[in-house]
PDB file of N, CA and C in Angstrom:
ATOM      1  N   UNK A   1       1.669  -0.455   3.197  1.00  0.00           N
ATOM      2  CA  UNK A   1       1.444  -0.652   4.605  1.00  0.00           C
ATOM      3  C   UNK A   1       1.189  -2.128   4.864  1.00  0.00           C
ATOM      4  N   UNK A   2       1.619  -2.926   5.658  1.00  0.00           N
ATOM      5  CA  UNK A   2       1.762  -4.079   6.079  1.00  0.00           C
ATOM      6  C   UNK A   2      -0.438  -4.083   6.836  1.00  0.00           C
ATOM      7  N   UNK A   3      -0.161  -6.014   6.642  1.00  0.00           N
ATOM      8  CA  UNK A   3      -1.739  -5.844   6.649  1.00  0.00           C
ATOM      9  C   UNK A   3      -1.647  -6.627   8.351  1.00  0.00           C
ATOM     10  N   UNK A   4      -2.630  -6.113   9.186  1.00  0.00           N
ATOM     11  CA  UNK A   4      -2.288  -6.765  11.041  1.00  0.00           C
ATOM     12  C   UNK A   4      -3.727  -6.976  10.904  1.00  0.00           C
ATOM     13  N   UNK A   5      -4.025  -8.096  12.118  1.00  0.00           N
ATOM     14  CA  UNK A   5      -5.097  -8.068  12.147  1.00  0.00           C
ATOM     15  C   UNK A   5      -6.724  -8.632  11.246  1.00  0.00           C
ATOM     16  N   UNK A   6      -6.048  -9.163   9.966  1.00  0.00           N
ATOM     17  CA  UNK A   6      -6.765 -10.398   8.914  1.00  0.00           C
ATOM     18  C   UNK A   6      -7.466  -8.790   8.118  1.00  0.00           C
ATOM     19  N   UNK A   7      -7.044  -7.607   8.583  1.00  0.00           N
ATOM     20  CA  UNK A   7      -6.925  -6.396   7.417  1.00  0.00           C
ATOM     21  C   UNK A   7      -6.203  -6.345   6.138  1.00  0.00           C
ATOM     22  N   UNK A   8      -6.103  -5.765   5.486  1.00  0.00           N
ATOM     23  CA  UNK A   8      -6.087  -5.281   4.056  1.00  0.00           C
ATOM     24  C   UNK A   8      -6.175  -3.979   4.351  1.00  0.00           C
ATOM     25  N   UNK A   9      -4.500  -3.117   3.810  1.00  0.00           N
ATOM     26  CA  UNK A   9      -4.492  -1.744   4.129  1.00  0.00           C
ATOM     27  C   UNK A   9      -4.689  -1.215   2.399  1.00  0.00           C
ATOM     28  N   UNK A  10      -5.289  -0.517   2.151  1.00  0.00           N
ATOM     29  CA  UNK A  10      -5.240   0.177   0.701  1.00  0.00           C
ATOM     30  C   UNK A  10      -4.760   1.661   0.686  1.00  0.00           C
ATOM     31  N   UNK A  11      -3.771   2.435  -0.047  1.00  0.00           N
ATOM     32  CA  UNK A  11      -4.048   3.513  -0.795  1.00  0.00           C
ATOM     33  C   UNK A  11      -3.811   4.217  -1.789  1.00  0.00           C
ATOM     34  N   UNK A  12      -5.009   4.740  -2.442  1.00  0.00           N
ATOM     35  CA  UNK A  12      -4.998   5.082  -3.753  1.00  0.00           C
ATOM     36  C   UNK A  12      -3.938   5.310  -4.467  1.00  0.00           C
ATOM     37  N   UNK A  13      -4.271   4.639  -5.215  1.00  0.00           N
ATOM     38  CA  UNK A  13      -2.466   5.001  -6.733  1.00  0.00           C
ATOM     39  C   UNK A  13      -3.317   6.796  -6.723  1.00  0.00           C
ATOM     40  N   UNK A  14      -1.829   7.381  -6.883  1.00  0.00           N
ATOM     41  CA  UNK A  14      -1.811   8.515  -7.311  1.00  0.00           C
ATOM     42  C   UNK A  14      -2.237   9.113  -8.823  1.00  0.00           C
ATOM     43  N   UNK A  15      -2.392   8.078  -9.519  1.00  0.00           N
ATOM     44  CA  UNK A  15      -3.336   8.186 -10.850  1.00  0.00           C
ATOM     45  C   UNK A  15      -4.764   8.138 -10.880  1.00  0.00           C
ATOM     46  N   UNK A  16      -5.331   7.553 -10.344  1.00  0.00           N
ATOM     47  CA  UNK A  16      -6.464   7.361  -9.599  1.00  0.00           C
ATOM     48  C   UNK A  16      -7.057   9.124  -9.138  1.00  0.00           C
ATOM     49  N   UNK A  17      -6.424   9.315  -8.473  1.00  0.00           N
ATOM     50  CA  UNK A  17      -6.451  11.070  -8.278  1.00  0.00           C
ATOM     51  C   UNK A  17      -6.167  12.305  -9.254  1.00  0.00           C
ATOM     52  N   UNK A  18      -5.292  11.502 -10.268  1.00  0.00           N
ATOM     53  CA  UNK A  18      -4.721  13.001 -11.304  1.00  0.00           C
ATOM     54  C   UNK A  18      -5.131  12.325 -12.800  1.00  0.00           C
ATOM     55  N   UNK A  19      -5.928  11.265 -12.527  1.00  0.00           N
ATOM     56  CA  UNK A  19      -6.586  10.754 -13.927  1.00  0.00           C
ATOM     57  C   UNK A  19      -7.714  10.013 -13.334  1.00  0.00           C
ATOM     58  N   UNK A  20      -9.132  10.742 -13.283  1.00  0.00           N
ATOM     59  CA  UNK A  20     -10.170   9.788 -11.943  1.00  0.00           C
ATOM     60  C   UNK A  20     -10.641   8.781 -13.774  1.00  0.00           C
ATOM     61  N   UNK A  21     -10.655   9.533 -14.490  1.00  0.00           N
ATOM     62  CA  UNK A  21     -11.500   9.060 -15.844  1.00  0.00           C
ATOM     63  C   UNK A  21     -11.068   7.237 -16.405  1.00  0.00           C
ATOM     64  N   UNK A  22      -9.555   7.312 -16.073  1.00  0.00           N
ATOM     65  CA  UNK A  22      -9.310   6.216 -16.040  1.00  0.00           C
ATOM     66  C   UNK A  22      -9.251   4.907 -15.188  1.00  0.00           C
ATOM     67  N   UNK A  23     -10.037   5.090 -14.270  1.00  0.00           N
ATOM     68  CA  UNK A  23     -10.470   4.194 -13.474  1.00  0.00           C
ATOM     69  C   UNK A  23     -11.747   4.112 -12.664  1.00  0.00           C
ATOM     70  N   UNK A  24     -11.986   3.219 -12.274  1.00  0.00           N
ATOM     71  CA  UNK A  24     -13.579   2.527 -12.023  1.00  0.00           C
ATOM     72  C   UNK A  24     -13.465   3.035 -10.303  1.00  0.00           C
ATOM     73  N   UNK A  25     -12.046   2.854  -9.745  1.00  0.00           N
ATOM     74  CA  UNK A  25     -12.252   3.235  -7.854  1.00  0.00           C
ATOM     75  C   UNK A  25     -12.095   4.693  -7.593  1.00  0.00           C
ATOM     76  N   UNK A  26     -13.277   4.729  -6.940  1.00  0.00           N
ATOM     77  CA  UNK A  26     -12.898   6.219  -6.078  1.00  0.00           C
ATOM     78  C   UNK A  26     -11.580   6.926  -5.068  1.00  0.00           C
ATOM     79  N   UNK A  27     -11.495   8.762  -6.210  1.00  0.00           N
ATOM     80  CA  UNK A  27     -10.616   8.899  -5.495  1.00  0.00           C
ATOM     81  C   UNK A  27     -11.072   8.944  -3.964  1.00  0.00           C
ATOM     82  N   UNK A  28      -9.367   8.405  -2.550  1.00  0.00           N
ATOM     83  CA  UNK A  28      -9.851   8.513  -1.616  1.00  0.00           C
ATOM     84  C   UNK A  28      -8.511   9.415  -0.741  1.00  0.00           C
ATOM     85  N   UNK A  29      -9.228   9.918   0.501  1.00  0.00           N
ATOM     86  CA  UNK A  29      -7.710  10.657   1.347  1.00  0.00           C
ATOM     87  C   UNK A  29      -6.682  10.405   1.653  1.00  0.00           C
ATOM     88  N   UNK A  30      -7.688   9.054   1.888  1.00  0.00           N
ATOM     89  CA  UNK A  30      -6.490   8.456   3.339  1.00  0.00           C
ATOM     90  C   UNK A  30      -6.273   7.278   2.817  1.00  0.00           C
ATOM     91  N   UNK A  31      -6.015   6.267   3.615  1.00  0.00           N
ATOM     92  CA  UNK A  31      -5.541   4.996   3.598  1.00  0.00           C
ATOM     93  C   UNK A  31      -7.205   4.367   3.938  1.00  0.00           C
ATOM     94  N   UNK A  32      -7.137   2.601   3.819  1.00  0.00           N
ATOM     95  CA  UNK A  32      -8.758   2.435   3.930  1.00  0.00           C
ATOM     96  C   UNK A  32      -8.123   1.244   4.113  1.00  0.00           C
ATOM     97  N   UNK A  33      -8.978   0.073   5.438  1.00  0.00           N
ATOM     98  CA  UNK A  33      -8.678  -0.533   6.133  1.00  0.00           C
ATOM     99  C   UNK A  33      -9.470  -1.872   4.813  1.00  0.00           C
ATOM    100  N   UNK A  34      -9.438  -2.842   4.531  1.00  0.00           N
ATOM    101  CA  UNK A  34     -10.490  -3.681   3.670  1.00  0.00           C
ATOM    102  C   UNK A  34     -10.749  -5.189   4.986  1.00  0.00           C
ATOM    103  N   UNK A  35     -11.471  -5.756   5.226  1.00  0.00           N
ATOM    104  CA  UNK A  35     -11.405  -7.154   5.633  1.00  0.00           C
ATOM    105  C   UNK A  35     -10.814  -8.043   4.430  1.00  0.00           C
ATOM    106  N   UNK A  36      -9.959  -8.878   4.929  1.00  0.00           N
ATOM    107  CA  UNK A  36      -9.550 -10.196   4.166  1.00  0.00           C
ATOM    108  C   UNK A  36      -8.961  -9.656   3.267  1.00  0.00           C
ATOM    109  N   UNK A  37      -8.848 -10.387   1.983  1.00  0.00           N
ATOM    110  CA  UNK A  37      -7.657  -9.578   1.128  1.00  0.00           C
ATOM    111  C   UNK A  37      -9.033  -9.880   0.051  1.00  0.00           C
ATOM    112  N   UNK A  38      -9.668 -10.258  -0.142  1.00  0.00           N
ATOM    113  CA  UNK A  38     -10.868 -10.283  -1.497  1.00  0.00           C
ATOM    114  C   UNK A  38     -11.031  -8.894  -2.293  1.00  0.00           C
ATOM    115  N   UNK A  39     -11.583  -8.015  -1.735  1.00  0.00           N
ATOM    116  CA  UNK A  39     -12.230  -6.455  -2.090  1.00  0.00           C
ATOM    117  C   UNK A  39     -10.765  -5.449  -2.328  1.00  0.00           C
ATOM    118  N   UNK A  40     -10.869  -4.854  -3.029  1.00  0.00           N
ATOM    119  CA  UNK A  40      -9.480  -3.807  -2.972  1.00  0.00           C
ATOM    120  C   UNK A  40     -10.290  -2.433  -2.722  1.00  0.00           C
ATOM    121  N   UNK A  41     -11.512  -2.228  -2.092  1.00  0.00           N
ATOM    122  CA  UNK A  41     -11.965  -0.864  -2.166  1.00  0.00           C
ATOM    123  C   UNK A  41     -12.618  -0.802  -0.965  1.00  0.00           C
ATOM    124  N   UNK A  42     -12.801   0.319  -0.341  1.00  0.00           N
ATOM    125  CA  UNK A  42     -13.958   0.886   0.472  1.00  0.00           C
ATOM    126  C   UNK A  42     -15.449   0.288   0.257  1.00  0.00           C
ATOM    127  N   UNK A  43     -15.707  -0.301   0.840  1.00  0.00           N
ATOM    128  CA  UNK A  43     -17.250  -0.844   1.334  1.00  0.00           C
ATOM    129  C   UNK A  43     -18.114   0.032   2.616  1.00  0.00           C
ATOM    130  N   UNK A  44     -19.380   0.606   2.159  1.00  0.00           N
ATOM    131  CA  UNK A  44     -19.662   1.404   3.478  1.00  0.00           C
ATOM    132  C   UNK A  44     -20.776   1.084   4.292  1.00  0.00           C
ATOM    133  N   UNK A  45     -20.971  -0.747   3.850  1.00  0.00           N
ATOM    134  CA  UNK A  45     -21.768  -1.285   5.220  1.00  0.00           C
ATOM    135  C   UNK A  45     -20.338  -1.966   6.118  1.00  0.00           C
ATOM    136  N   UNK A  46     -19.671  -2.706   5.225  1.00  0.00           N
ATOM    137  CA  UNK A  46     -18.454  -3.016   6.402  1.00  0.00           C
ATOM    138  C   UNK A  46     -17.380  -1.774   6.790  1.00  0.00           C
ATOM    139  N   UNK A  47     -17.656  -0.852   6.570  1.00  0.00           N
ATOM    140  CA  UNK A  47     -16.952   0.417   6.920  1.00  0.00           C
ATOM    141  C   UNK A  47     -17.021   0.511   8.425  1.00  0.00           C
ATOM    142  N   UNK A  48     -18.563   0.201   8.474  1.00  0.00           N
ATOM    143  CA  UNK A  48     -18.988   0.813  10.161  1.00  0.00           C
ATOM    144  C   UNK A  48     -18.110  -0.788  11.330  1.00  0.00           C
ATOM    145  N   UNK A  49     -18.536  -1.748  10.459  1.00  0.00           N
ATOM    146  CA  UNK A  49     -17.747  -2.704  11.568  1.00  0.00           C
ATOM    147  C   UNK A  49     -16.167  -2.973  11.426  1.00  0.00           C
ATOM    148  N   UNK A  50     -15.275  -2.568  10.174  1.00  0.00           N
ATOM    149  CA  UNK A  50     -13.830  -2.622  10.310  1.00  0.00           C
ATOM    150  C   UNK A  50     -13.428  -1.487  11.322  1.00  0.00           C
ATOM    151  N   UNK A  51     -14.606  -0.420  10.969  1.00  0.00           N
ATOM    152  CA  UNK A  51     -14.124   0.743  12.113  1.00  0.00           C
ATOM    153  C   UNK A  51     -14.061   0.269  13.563  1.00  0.00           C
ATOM    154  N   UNK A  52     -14.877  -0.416  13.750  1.00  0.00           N
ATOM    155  CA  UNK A  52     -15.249  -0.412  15.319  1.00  0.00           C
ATOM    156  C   UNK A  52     -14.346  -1.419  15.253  1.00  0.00           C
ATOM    157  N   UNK A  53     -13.725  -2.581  14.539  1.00  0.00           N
ATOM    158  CA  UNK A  53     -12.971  -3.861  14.972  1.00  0.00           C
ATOM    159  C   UNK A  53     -11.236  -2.590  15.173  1.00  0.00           C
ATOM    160  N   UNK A  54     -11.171  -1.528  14.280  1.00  0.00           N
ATOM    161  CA  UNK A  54     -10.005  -1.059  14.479  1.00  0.00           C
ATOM    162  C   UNK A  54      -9.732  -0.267  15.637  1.00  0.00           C
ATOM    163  N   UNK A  55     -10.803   0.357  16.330  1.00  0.00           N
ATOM    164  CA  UNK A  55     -11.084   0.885  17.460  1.00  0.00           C
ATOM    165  C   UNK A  55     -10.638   0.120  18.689  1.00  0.00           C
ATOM    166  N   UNK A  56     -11.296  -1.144  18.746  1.00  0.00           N
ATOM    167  CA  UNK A  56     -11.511  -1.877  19.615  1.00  0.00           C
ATOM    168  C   UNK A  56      -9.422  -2.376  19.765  1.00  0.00           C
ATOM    169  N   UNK A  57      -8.791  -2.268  18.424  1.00  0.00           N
ATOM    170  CA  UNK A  57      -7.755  -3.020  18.142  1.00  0.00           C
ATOM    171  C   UNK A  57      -6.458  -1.791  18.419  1.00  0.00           C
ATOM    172  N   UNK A  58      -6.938  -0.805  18.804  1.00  0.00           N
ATOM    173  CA  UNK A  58      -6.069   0.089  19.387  1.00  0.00           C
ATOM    174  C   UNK A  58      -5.734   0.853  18.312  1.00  0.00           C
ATOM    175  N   UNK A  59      -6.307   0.866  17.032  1.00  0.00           N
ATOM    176  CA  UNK A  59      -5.455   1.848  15.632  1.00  0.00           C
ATOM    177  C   UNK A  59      -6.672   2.941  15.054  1.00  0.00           C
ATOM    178  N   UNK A  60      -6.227   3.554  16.035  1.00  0.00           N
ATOM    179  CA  UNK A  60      -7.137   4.868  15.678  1.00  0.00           C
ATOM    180  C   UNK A  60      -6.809   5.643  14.832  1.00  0.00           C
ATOM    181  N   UNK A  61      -5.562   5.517  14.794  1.00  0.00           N
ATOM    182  CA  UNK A  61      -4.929   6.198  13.417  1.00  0.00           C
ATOM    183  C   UNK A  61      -5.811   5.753  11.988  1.00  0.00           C
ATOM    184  N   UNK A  62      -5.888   4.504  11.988  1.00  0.00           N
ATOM    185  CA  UNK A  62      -6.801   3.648  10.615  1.00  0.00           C
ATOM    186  C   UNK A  62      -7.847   4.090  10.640  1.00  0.00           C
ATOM    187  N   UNK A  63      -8.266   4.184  12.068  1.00  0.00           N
ATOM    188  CA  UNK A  63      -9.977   4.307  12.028  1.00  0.00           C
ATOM    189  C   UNK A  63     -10.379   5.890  11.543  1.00  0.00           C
ATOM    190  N   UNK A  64      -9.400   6.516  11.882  1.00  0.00           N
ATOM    191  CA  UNK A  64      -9.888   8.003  11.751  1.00  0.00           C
ATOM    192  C   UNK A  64      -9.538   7.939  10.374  1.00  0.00           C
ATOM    193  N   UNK A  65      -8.679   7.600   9.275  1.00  0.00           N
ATOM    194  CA  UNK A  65      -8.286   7.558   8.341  1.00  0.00           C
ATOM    195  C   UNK A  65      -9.896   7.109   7.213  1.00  0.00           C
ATOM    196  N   UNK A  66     -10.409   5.832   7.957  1.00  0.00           N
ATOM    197  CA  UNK A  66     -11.367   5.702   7.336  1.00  0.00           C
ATOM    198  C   UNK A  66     -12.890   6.249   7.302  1.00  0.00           C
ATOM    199  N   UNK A  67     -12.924   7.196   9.108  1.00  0.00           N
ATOM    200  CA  UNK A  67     -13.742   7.968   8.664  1.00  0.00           C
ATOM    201  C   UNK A  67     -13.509   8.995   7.926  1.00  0.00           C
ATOM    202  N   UNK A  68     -12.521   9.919   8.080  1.00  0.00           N
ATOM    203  CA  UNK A  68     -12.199  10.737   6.706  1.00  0.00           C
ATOM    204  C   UNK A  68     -12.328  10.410   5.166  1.00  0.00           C
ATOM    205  N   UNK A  69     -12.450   9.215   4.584  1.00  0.00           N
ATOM    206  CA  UNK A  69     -12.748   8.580   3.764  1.00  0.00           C
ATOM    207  C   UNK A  69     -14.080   8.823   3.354  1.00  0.00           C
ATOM    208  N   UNK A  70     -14.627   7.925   4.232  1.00  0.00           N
ATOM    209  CA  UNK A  70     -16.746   8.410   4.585  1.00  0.00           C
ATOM    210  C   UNK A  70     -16.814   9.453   4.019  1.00  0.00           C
ATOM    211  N   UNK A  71     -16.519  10.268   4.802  1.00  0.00           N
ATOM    212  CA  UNK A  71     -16.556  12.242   5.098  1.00  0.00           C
ATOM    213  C   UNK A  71     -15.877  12.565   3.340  1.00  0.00           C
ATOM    214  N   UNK A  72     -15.267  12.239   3.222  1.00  0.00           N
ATOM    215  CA  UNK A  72     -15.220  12.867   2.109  1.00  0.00           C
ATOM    216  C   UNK A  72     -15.877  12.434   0.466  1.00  0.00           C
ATOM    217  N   UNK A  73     -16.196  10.937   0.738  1.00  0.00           N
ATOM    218  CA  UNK A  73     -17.356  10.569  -0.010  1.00  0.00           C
ATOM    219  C   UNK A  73     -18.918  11.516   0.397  1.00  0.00           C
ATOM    220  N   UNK A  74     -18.948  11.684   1.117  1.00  0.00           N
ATOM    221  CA  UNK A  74     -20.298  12.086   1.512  1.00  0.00           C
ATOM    222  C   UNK A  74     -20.153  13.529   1.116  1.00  0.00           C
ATOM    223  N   UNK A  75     -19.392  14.279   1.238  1.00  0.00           N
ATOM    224  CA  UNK A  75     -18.897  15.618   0.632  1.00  0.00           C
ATOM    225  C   UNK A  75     -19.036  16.052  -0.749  1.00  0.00           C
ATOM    226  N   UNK A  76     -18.250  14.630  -1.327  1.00  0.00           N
ATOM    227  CA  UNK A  76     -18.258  14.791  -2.454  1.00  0.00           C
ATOM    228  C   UNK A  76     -19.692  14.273  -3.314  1.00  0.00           C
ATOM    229  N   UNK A  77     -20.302  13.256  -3.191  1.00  0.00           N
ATOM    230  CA  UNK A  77     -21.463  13.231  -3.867  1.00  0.00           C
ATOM    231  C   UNK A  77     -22.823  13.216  -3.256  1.00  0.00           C
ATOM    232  N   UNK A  78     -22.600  13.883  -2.037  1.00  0.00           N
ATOM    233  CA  UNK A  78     -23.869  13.983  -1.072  1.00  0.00           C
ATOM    234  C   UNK A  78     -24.353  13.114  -0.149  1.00  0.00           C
ATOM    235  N   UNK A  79     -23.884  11.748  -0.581  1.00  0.00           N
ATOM    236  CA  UNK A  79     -24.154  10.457   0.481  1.00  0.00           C
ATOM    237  C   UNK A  79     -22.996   9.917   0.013  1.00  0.00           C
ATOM    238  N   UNK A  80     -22.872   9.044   1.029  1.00  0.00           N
ATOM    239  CA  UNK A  80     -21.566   7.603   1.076  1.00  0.00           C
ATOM    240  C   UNK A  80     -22.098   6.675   0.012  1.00  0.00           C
ATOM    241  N   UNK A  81     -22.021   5.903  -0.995  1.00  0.00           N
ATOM    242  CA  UNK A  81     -22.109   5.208  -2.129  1.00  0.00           C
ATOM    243  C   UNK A  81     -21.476   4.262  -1.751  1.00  0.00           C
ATOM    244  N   UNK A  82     -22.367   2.745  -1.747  1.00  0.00           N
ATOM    245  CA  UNK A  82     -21.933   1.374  -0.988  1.00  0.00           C
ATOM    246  C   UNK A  82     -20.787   1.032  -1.100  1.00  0.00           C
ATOM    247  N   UNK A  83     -19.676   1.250  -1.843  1.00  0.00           N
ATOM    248  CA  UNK A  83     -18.439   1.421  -2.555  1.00  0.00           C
ATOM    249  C   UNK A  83     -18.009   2.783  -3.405  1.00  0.00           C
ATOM    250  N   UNK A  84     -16.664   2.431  -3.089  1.00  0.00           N
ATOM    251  CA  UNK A  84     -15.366   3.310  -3.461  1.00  0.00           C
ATOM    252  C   UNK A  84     -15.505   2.993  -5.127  1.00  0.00           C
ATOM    253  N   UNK A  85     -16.513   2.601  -5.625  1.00  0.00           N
ATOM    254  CA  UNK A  85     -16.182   2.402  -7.881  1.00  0.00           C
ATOM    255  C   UNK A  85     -17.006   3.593  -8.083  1.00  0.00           C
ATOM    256  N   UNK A  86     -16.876   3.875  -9.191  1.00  0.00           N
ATOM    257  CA  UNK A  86     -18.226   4.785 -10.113  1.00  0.00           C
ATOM    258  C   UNK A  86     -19.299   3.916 -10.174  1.00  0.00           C
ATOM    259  N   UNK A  87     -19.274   2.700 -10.200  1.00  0.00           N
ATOM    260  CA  UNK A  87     -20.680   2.033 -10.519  1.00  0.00           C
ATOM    261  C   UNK A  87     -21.393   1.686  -9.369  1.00  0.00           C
ATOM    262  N   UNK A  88     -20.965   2.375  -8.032  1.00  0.00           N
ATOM    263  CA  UNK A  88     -21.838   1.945  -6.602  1.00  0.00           C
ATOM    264  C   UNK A  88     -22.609   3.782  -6.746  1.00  0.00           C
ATOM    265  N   UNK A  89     -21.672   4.651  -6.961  1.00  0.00           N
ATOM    266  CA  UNK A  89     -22.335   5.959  -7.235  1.00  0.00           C
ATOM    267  C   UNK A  89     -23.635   6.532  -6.537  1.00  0.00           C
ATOM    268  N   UNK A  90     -24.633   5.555  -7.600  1.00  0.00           N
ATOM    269  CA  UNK A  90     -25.721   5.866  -7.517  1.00  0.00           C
ATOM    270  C   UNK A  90     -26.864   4.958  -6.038  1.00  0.00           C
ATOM    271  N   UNK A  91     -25.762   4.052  -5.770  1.00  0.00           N
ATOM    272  CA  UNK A  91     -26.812   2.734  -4.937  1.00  0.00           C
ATOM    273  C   UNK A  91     -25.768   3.479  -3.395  1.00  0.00           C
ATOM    274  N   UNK A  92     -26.815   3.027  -2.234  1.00  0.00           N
ATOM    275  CA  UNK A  92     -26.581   3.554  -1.326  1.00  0.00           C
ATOM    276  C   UNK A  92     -27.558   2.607   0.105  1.00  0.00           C
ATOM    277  N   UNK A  93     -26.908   2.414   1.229  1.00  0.00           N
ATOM    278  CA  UNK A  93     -27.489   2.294   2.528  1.00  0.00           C
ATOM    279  C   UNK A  93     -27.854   3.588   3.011  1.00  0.00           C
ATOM    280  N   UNK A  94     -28.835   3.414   4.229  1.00  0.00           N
ATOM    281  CA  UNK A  94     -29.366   4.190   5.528  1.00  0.00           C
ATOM    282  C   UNK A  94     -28.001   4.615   5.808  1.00  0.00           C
ATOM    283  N   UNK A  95     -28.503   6.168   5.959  1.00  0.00           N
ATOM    284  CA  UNK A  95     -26.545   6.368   6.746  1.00  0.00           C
ATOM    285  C   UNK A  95     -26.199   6.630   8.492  1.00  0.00           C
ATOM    286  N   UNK A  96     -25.264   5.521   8.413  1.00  0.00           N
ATOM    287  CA  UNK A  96     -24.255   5.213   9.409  1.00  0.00           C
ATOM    288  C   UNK A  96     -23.392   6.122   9.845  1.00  0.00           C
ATOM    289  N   UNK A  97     -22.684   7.159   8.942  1.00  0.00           N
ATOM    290  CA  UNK A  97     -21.777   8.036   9.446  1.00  0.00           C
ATOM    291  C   UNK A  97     -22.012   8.749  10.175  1.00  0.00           C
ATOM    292  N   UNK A  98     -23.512   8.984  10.639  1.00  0.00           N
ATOM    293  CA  UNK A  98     -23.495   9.950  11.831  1.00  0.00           C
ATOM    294  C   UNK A  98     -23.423   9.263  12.691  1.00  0.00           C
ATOM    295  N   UNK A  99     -23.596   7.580  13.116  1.00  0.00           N
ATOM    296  CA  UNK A  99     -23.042   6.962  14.215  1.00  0.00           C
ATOM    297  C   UNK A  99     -21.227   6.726  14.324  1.00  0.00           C
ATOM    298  N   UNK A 100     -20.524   6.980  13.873  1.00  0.00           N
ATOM    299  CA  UNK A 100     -19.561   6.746  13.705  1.00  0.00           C
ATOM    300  C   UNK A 100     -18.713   7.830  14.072  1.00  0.00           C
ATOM    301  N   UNK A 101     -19.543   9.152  14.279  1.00  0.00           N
ATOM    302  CA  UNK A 101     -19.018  10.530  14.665  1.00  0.00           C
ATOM    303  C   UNK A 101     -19.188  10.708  16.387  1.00  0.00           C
ATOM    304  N   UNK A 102     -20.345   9.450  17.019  1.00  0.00           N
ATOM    305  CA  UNK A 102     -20.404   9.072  18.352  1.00  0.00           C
ATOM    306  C   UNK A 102     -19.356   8.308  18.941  1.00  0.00           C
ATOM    307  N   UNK A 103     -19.114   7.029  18.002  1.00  0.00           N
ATOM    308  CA  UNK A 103     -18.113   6.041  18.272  1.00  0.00           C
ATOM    309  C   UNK A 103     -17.004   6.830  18.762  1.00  0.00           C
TER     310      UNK A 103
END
């Protein structure tokens, strides 16, 4: 996916999903919006403001993409984990995703 907007579109290699053991990033659903090109993963303090910059930017398609993302981190290990690696796992923010279900 082409990057608009000083975004970074990511989504998961399909190995990533049918081999999680061999890699450090979380599997994810959808596609996941990144700022700048630095990070290649889901971040879930800048989660809440790429969302709202994609909102604001008319691509709701992205944005919903990345709350489904959230949602299914939070599904899967009970809270959103500051990052998309195994090694954010355990570390975690105050959660945001129930503001993001207002947005």
């Amino acid at each position: 996916m082409k990057a608009e907007a000083g975004f970074g579109y990511l989504q998961v290699n399909e190995s990533v999903l049918t081999q999680p053991q061999l890699h450090s990033l979380l599997p994810l659903p959808g596609i996941t919006a990144t700022p700048g090109d630095r990070f290649r993963e889901l971040y879930y303090w800048d989660s809440y403001w790429v969302i709202k910059g994609l909102l604001v930017s008319g691509m709701t398609e992205t944005a919903t993409s990345e709350v489904r993302n959230l949602l299914s981190l939070l599904e899967t290990y009970g809270h959103v984990p500051n990052g998309a690696r195994v090694y954010y796992i355990n570390r975690r923010y105050f959660a945001h995703v129930i503001c993001l279900h207002v947005v």
